[in-house]
Protein backbone atom coordinates (compact mmCIF):
# COMPACT_ATOMS: atom_id res chain seq x y z
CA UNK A 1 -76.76 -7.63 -47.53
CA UNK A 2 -79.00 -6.85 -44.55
CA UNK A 3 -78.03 -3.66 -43.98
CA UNK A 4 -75.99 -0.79 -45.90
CA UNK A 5 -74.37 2.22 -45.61
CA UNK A 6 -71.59 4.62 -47.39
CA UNK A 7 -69.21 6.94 -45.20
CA UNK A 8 -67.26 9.28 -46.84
CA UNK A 9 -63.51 8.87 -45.90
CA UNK A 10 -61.75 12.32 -47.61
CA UNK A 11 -64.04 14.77 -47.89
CA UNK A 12 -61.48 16.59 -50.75
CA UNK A 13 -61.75 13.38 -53.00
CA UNK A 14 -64.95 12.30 -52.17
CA UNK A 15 -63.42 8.53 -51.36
CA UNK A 16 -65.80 6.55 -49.49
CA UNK A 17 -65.97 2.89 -48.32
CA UNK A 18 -69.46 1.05 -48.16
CA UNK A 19 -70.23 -1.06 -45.00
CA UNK A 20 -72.48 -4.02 -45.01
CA UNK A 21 -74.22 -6.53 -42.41
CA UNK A 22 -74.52 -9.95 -43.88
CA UNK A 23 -77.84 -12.40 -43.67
CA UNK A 24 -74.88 -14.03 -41.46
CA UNK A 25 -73.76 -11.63 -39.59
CA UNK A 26 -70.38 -11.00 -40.97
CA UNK A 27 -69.50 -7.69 -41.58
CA UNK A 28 -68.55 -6.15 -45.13
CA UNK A 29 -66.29 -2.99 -46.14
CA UNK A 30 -65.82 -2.02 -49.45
CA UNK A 31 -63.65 0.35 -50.90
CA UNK A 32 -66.21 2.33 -54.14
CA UNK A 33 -63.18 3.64 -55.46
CA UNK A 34 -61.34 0.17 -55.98
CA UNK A 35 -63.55 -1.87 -55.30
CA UNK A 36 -61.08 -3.73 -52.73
CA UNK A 37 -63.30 -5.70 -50.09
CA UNK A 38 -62.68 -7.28 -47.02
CA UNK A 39 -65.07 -9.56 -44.95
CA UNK A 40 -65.06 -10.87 -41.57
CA UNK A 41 -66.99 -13.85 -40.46
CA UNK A 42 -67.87 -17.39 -41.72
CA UNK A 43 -70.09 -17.41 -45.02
CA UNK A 44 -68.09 -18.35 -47.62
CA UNK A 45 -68.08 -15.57 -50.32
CA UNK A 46 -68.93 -15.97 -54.67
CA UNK A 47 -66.83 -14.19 -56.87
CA UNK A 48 -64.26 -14.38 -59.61
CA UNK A 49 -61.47 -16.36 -57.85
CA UNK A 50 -63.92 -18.24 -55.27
CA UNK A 51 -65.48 -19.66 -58.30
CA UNK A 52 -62.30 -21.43 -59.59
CA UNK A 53 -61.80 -23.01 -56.56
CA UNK A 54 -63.46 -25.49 -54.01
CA UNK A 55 -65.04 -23.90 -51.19
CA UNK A 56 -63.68 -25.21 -47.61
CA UNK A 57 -64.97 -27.58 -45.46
CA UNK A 58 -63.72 -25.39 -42.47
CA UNK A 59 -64.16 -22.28 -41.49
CA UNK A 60 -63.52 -18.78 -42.75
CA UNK A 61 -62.50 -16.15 -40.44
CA UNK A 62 -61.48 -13.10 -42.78
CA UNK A 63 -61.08 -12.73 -46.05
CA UNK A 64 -60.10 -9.84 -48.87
CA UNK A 65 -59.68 -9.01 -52.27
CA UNK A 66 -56.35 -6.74 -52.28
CA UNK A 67 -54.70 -5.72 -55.73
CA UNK A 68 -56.12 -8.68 -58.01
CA UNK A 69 -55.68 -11.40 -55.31
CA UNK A 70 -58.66 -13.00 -53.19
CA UNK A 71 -56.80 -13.74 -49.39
CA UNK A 72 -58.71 -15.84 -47.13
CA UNK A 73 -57.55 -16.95 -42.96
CA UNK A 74 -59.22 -20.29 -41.51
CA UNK A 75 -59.30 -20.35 -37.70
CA UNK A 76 -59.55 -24.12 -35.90
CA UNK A 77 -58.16 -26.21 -39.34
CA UNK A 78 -56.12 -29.28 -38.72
CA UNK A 79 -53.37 -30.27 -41.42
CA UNK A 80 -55.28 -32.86 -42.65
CA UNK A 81 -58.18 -30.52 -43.31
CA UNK A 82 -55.75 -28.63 -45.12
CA UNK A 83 -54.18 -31.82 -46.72
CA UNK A 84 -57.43 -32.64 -47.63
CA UNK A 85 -58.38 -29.08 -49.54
CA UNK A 86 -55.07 -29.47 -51.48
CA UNK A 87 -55.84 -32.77 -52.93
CA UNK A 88 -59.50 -31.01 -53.70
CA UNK A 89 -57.76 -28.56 -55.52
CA UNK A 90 -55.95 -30.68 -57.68
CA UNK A 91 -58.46 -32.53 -59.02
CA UNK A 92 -60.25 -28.91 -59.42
CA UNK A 93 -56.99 -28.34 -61.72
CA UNK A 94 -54.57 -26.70 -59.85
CA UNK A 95 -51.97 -29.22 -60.48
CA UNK A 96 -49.16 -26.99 -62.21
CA UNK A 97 -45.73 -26.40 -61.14
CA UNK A 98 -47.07 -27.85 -57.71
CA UNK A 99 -45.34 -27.39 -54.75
CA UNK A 100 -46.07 -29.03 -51.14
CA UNK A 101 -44.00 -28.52 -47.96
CA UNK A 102 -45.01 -30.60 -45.53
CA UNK A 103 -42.68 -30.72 -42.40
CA UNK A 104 -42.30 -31.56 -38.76
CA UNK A 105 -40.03 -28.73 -37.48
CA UNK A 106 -39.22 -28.98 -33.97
CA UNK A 107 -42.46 -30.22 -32.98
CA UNK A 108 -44.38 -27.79 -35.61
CA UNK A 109 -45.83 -29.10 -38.17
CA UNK A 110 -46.14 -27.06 -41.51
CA UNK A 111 -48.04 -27.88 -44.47
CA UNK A 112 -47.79 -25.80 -47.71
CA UNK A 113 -49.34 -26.55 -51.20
CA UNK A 114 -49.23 -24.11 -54.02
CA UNK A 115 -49.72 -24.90 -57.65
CA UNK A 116 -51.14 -23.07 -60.84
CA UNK A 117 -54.31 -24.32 -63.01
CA UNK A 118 -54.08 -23.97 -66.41
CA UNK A 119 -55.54 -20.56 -67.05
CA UNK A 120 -52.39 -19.50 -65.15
CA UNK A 121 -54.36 -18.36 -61.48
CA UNK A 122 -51.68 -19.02 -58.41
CA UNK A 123 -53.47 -20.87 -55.60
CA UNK A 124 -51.65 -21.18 -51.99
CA UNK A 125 -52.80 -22.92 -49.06
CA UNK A 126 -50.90 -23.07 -45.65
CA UNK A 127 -51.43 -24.17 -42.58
CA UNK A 128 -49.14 -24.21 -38.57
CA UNK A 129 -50.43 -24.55 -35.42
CA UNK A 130 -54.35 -24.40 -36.23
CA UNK A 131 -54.83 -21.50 -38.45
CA UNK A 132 -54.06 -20.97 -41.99
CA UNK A 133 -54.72 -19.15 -44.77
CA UNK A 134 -55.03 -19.61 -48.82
CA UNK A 135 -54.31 -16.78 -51.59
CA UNK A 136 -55.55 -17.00 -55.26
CA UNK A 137 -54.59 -14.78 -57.94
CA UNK A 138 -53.54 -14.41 -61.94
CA UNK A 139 -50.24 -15.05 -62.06
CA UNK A 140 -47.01 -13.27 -63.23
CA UNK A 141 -44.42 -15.83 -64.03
């Protein structure tokens, strides 16, 4: 981090949330108390669930770690991009109870791929009309 800084949010609790400039440029808030983070800009981040996973050829937008579950959003990804990181994943070992939609609905295509790896983490990537988004977490079932 470039730059940081802590701002207390509720004075009574003493919450706060840390801010952070990235080498990048992308902006960081962090939450001390939970330790949920969000990010917005393009440098792909390292942690826990990034590290079971490939890391995109496109573009990162946002991403967060909310309640257990890393939640990233791709602006300017074609399906085959997407296509592309699914069969990535799979041979990366996400290639239980696999599920793909891929559809032309009126004139929209939708592409969908979600599958467990063995360890039981829940990966889901989705993509319509140029932006899309992927989810990884411990699953339930």
């Amino acid at each position: 981090m470039d730059k940081q800084i802590t701002i207390e949010t509720d004075k009574e609790t003493g919450d706060s949330v840390d801010i952070g400039i990235g080498k990048d440029g992308s902006l960081h808030i962090t939450d001390t108390e939970t330790g949920e983070h969000v990010q917005f800009g393009d440098d792909w981040p390292d942690n826990e669930f990034t590290r079971l996973i490939p890391k995109p050829d496109f573009k990162v937008s946002f991403y967060s770690i909310i309640d257990g579950e890393f939640y990233a959003t791709f602006g300017e990804v074609s399906y085959d991009d997407v296509r592309a990181y699914a069969a990535k994943a799979r041979s990366a070992g996400f290639s239980n109870e696999e599920e793909v939609l891929d559809s032309d609905m009126m004139g929209i295509v939708i592409y969908s791929f979600t599958a467990k790896n063995a360890a039981g983490y829940k990966l889901t990537v989705y993509n319509a009309l140029g932006t899309g988004w992927l989810s990884i977490g411990k699953s339930d079932e």
